[in-house]
PDB file of N, CA and C in Angstrom:
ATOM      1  N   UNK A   1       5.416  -9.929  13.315  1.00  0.00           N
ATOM      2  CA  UNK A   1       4.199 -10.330  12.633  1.00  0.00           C
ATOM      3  C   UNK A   1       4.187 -11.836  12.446  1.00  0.00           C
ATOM      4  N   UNK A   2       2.733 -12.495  12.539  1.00  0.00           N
ATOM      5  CA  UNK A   2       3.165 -13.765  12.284  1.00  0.00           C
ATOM      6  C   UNK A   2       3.425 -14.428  10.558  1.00  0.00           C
ATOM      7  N   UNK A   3       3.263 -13.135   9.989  1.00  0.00           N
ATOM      8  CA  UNK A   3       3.363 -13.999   8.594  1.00  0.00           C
ATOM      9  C   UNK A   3       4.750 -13.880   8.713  1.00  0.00           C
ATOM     10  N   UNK A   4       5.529 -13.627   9.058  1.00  0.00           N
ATOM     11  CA  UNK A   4       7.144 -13.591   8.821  1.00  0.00           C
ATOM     12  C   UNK A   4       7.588 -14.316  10.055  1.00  0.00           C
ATOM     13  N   UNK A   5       6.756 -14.515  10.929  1.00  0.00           N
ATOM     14  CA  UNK A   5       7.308 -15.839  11.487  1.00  0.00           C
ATOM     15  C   UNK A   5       6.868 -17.176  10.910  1.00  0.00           C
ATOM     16  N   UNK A   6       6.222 -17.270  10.308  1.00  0.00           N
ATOM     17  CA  UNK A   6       5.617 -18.543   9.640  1.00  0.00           C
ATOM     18  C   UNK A   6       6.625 -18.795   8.189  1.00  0.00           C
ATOM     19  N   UNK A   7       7.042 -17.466   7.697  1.00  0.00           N
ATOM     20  CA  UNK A   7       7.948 -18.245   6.947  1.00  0.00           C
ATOM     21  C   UNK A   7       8.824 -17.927   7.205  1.00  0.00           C
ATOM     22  N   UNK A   8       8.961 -17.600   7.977  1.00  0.00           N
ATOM     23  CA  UNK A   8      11.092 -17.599   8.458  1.00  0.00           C
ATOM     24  C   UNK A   8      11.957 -16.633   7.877  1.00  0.00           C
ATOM     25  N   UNK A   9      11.130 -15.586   7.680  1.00  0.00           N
ATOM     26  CA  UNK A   9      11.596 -14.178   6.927  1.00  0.00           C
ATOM     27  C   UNK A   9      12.526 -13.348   7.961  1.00  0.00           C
ATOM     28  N   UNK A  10      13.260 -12.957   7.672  1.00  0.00           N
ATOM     29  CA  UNK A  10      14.057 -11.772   8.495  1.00  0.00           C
ATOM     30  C   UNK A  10      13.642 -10.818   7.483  1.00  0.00           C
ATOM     31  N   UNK A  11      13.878  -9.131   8.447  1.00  0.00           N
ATOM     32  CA  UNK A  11      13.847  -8.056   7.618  1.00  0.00           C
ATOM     33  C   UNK A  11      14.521  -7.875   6.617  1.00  0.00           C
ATOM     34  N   UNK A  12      14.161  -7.090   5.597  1.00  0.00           N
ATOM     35  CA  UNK A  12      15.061  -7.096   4.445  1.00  0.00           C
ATOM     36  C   UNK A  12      15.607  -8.187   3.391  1.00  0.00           C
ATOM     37  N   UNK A  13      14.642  -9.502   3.756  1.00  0.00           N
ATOM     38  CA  UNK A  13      14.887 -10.882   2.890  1.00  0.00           C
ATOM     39  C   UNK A  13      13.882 -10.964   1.759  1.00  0.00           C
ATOM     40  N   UNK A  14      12.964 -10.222   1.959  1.00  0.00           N
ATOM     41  CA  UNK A  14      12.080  -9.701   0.808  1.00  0.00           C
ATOM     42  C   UNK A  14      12.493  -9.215  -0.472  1.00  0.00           C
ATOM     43  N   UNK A  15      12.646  -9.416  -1.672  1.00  0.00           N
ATOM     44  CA  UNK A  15      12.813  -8.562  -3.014  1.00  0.00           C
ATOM     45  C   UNK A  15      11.786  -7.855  -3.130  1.00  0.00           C
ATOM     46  N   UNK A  16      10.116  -8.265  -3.046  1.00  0.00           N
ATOM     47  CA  UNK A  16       9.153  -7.439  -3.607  1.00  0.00           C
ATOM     48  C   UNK A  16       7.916  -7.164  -2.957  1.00  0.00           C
ATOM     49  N   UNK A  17       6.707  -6.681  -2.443  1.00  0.00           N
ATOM     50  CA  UNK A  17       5.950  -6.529  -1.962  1.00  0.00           C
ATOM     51  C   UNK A  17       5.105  -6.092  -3.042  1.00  0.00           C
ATOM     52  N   UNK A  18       4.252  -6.718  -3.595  1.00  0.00           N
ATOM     53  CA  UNK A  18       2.910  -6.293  -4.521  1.00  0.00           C
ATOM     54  C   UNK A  18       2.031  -5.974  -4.150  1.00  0.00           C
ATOM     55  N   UNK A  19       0.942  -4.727  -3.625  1.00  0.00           N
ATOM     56  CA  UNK A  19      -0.106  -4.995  -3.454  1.00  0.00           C
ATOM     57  C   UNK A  19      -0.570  -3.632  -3.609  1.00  0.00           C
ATOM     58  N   UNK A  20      -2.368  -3.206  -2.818  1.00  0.00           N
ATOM     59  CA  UNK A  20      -2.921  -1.986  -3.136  1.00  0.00           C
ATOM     60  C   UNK A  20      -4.551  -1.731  -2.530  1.00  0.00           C
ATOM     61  N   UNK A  21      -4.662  -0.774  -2.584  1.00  0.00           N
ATOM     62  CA  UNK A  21      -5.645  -0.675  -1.276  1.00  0.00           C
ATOM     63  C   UNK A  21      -7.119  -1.316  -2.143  1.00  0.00           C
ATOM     64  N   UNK A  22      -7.883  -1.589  -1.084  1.00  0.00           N
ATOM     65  CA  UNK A  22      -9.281  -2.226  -1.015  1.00  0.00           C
ATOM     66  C   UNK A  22     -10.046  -2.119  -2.106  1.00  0.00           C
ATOM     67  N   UNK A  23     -10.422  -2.881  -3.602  1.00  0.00           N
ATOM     68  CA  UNK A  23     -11.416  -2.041  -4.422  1.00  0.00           C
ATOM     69  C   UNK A  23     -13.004  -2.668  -3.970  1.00  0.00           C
ATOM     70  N   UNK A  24     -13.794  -2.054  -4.308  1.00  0.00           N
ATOM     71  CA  UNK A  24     -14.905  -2.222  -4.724  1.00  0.00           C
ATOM     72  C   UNK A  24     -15.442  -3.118  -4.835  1.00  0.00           C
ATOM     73  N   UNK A  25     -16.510  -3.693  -4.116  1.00  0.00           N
ATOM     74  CA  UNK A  25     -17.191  -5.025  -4.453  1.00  0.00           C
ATOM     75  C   UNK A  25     -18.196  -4.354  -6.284  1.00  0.00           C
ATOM     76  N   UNK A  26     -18.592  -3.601  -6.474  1.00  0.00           N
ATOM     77  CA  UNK A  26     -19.518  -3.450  -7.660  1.00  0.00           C
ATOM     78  C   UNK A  26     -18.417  -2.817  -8.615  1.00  0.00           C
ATOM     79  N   UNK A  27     -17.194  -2.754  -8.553  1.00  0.00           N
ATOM     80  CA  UNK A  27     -16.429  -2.418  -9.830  1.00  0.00           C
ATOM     81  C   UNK A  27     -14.728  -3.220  -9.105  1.00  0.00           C
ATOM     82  N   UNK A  28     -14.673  -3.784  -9.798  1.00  0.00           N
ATOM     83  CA  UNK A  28     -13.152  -4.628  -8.935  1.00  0.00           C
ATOM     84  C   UNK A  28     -12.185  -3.787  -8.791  1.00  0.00           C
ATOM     85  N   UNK A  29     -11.944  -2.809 -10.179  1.00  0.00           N
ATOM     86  CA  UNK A  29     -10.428  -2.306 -10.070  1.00  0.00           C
ATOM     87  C   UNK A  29     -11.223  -0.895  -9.457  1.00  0.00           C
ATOM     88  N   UNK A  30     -11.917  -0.753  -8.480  1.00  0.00           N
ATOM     89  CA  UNK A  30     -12.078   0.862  -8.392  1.00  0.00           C
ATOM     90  C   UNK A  30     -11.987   0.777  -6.636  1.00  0.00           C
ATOM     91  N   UNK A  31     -11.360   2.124  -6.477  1.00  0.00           N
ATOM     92  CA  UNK A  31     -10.612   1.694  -5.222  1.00  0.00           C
ATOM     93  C   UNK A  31     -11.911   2.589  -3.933  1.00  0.00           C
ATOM     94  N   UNK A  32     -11.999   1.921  -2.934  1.00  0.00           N
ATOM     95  CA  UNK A  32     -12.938   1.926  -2.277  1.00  0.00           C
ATOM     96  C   UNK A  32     -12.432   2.883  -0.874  1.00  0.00           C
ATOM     97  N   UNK A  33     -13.397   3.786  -0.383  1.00  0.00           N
ATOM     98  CA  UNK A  33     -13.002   4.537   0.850  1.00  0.00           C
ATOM     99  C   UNK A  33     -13.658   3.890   2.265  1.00  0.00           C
ATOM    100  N   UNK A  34     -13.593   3.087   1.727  1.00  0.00           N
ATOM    101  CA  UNK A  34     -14.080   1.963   2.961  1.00  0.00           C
ATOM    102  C   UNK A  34     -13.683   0.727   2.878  1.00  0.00           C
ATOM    103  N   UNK A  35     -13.702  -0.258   3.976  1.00  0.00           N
ATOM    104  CA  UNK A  35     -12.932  -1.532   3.539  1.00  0.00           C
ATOM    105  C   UNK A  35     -13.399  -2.950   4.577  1.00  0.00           C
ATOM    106  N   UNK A  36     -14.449  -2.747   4.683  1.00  0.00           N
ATOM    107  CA  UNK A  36     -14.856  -3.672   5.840  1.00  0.00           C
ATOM    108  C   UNK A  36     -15.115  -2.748   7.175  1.00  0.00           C
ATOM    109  N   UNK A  37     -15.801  -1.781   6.631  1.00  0.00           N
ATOM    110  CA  UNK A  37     -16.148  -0.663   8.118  1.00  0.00           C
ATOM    111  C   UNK A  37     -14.916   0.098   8.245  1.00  0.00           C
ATOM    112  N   UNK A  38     -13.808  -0.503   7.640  1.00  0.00           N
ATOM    113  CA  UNK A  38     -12.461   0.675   7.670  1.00  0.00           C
ATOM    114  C   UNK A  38     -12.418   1.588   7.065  1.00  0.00           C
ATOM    115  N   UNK A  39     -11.824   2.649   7.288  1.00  0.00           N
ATOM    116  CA  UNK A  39     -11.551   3.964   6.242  1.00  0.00           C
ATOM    117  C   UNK A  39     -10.264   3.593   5.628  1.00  0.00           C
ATOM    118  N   UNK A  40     -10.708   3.816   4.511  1.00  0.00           N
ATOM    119  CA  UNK A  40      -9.422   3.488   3.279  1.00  0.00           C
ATOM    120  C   UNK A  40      -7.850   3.768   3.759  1.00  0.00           C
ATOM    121  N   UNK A  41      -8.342   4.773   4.567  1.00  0.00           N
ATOM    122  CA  UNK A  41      -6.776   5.246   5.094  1.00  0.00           C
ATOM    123  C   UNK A  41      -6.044   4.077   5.632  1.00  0.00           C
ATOM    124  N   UNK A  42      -6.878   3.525   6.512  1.00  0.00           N
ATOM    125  CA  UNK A  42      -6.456   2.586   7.440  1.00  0.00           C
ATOM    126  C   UNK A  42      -5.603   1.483   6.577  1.00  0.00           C
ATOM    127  N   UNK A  43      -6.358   1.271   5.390  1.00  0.00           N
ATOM    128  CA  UNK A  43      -5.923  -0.115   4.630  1.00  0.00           C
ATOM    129  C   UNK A  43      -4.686   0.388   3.803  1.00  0.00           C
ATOM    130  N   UNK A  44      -4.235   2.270   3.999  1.00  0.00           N
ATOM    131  CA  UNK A  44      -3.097   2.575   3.581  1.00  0.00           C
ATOM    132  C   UNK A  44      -2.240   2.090   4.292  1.00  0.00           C
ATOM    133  N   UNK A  45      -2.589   2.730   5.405  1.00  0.00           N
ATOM    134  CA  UNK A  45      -1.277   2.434   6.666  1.00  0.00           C
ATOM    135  C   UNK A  45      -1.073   0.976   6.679  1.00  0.00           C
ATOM    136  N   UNK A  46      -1.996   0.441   6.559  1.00  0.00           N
ATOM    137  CA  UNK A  46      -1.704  -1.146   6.915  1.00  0.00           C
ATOM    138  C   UNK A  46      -0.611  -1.547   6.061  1.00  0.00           C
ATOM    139  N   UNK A  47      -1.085  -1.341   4.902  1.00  0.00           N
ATOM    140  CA  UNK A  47      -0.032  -1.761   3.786  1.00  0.00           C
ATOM    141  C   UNK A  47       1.218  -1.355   4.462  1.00  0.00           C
ATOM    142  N   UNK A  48       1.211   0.224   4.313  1.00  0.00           N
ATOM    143  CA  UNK A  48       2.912   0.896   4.820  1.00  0.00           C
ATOM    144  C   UNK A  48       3.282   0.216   6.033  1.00  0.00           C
ATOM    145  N   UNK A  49       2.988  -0.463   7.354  1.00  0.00           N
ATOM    146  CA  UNK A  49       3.360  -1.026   7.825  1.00  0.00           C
ATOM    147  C   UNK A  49       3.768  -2.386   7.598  1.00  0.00           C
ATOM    148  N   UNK A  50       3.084  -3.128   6.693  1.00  0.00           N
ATOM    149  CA  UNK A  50       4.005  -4.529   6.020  1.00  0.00           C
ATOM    150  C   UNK A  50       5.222  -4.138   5.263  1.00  0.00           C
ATOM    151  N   UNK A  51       5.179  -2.979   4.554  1.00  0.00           N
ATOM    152  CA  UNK A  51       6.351  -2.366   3.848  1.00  0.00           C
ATOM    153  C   UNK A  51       7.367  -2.137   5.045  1.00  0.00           C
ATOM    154  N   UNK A  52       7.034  -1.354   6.099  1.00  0.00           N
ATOM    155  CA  UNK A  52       8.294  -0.606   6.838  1.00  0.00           C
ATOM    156  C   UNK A  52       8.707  -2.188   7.503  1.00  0.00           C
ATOM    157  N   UNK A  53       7.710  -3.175   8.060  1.00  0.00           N
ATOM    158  CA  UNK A  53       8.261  -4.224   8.740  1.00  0.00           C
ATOM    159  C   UNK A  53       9.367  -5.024   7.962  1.00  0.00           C
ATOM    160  N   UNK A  54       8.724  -5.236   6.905  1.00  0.00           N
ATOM    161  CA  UNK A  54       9.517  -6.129   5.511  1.00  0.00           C
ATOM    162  C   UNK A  54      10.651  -5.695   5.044  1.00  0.00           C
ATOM    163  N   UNK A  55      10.491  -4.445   5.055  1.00  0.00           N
ATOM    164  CA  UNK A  55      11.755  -3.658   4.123  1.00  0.00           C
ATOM    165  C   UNK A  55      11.980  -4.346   2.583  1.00  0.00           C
ATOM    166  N   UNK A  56      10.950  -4.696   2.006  1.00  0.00           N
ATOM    167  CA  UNK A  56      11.867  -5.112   0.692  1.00  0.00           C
ATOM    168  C   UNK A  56      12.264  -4.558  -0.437  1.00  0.00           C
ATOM    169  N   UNK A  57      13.230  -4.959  -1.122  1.00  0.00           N
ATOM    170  CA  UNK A  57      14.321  -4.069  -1.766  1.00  0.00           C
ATOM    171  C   UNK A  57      13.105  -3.121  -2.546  1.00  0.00           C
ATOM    172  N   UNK A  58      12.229  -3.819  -2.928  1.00  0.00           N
ATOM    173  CA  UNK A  58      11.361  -3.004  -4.290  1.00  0.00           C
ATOM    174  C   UNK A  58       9.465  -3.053  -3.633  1.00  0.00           C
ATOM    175  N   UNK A  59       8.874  -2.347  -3.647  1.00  0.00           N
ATOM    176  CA  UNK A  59       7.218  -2.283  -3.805  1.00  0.00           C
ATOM    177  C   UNK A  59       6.235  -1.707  -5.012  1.00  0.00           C
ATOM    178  N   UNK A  60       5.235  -2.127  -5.387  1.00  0.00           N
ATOM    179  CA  UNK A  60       4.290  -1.975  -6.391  1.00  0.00           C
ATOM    180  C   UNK A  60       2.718  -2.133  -5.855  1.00  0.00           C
ATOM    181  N   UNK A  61       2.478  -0.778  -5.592  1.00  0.00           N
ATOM    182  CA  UNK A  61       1.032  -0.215  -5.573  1.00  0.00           C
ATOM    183  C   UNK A  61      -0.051  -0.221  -6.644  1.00  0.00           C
ATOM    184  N   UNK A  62      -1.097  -0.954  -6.592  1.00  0.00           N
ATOM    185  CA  UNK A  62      -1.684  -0.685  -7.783  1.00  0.00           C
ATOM    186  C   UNK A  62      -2.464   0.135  -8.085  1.00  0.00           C
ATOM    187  N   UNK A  63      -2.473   0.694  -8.780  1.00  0.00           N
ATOM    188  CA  UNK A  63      -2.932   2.147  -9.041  1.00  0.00           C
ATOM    189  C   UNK A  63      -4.502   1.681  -9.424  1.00  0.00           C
ATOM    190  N   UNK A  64      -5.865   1.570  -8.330  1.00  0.00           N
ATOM    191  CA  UNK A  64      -6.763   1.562  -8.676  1.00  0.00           C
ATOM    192  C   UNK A  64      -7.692   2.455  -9.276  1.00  0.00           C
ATOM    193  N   UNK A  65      -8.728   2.431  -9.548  1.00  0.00           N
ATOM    194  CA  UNK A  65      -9.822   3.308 -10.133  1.00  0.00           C
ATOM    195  C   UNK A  65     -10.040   4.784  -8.644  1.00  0.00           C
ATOM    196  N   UNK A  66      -9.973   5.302  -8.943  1.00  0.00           N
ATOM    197  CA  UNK A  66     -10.115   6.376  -7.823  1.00  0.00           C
ATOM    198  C   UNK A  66      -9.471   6.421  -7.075  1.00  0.00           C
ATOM    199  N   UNK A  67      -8.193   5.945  -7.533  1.00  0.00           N
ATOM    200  CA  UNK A  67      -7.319   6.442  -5.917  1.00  0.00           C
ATOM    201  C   UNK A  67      -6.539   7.794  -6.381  1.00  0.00           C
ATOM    202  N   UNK A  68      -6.468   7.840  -7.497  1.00  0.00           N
ATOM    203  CA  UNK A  68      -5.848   9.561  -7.743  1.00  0.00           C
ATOM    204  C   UNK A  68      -6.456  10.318  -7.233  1.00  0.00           C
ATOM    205  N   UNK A  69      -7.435  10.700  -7.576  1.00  0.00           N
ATOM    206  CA  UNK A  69      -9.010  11.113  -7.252  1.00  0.00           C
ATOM    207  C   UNK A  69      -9.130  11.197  -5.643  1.00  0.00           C
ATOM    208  N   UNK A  70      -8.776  10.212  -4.881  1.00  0.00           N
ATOM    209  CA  UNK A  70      -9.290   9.959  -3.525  1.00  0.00           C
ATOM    210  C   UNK A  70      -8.805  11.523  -2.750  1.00  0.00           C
ATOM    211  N   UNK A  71      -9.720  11.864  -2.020  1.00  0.00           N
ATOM    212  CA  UNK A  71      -9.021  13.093  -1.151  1.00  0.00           C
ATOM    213  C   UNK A  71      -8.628  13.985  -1.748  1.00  0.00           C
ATOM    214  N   UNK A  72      -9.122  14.026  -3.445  1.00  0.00           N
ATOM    215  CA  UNK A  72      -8.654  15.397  -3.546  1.00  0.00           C
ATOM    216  C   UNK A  72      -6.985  15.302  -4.117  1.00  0.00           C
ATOM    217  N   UNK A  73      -6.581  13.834  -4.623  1.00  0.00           N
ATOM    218  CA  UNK A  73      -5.050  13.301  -4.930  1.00  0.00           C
ATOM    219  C   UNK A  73      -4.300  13.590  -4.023  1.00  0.00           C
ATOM    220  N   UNK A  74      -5.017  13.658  -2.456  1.00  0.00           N
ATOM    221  CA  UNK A  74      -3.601  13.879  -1.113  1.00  0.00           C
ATOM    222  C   UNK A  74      -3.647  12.210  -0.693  1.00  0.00           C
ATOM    223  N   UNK A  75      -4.637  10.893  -0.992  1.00  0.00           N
ATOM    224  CA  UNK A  75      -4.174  10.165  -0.508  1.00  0.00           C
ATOM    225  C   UNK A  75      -3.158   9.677  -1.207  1.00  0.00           C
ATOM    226  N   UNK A  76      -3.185   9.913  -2.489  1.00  0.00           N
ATOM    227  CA  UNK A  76      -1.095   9.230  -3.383  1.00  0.00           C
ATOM    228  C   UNK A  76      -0.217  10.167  -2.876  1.00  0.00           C
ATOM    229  N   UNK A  77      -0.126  11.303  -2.836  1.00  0.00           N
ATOM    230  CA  UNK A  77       0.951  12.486  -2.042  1.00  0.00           C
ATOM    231  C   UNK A  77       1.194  11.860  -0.817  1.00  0.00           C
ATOM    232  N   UNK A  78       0.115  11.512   0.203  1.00  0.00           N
ATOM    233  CA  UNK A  78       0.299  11.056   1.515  1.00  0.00           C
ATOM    234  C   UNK A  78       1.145   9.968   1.565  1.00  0.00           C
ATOM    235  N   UNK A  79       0.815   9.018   0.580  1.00  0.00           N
ATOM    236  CA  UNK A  79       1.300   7.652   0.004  1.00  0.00           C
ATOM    237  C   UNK A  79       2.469   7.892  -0.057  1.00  0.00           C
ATOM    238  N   UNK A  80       3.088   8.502  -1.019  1.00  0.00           N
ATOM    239  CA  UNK A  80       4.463   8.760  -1.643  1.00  0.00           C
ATOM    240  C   UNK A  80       5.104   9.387  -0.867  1.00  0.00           C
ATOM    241  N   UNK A  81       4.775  10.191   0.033  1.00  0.00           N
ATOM    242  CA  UNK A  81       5.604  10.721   1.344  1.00  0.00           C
ATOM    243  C   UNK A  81       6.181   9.819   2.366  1.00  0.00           C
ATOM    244  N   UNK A  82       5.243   8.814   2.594  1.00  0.00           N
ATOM    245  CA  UNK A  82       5.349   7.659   3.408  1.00  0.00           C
ATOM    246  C   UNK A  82       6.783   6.719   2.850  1.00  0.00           C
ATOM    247  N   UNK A  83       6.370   6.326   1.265  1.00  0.00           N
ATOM    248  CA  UNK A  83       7.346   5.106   1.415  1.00  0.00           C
ATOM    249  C   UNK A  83       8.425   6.087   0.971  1.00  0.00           C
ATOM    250  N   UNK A  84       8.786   7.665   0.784  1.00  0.00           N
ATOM    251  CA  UNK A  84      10.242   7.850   0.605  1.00  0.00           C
ATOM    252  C   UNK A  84      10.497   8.508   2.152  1.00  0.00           C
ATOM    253  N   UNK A  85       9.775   8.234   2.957  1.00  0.00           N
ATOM    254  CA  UNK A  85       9.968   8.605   4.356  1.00  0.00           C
ATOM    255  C   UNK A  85      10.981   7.305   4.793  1.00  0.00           C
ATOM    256  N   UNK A  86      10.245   6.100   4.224  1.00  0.00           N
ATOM    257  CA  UNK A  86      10.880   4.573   4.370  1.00  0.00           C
ATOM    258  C   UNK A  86      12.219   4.681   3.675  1.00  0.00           C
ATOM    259  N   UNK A  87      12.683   5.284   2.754  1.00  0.00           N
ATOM    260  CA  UNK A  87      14.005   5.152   2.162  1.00  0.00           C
ATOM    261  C   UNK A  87      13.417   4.424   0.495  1.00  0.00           C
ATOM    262  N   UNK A  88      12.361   4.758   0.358  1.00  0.00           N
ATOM    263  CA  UNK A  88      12.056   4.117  -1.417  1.00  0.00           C
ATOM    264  C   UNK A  88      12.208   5.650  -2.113  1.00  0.00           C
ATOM    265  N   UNK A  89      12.738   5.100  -3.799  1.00  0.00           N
ATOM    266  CA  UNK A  89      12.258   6.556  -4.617  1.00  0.00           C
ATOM    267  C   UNK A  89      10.936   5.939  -4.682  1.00  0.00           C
ATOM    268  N   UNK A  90       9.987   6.703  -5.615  1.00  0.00           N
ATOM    269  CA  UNK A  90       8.405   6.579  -5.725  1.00  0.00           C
ATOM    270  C   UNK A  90       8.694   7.090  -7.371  1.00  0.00           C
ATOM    271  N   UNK A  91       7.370   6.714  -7.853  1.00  0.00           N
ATOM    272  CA  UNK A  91       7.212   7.033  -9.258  1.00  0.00           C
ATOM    273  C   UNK A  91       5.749   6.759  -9.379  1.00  0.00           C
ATOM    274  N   UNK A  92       5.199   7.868  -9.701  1.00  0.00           N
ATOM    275  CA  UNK A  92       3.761   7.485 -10.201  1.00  0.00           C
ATOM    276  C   UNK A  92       3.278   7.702 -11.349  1.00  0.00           C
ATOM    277  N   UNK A  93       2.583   6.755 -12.104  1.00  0.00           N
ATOM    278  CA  UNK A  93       1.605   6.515 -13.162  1.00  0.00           C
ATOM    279  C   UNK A  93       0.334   6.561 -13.181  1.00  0.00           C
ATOM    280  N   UNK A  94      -0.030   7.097 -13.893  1.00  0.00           N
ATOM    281  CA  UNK A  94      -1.728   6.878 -13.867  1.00  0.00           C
ATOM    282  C   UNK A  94      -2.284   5.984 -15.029  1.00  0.00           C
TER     283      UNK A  94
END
């Protein structure tokens, strides 16, 4: 990726990865099933792929407005399958 060539990151030099899927232009913290013509999913995977590339020791999802909710609560199940697929425990809050 080029953001980890731009800063000179090797895998696993990461401590933390912060981030969380797409909200809402008419409510900020409410999480959106679309994302620029994308399906929300997409802006899952995306994330999980900066995670699996990065490997860093720790990640923090932010738990937006409707993402419990999303799908029926299979997109956080889907979620949480993913990063302990990666080797993370998971813990969720609402």
């Amino acid at each position: 990726m080029d953001v980890m060539k731009k800063l000179r990151l090797k895998r696993g030099e990461l401590d933390l990865i912060i981030g969380g899927p797409h909200a809402r232009g008419s409510h900020p913290s409410a999480f959106s099933v679309e994302c620029g013509g994308r399906p929300a999913q997409h802006v899952v995977e995306q994330f999980a792929n900066f995670v699996n590339y990065f490997r860093p020791k720790a990640l923090v999802v932010e738990n937006v407005v409707g993402l419990a909710t999303h799908n029926g609560g299979r997109t956080v199940d889907e979620m949480q399958e993913c990063f302990v697929g990666l080797g993370y425990e998971c813990e969720w809050k609402s």
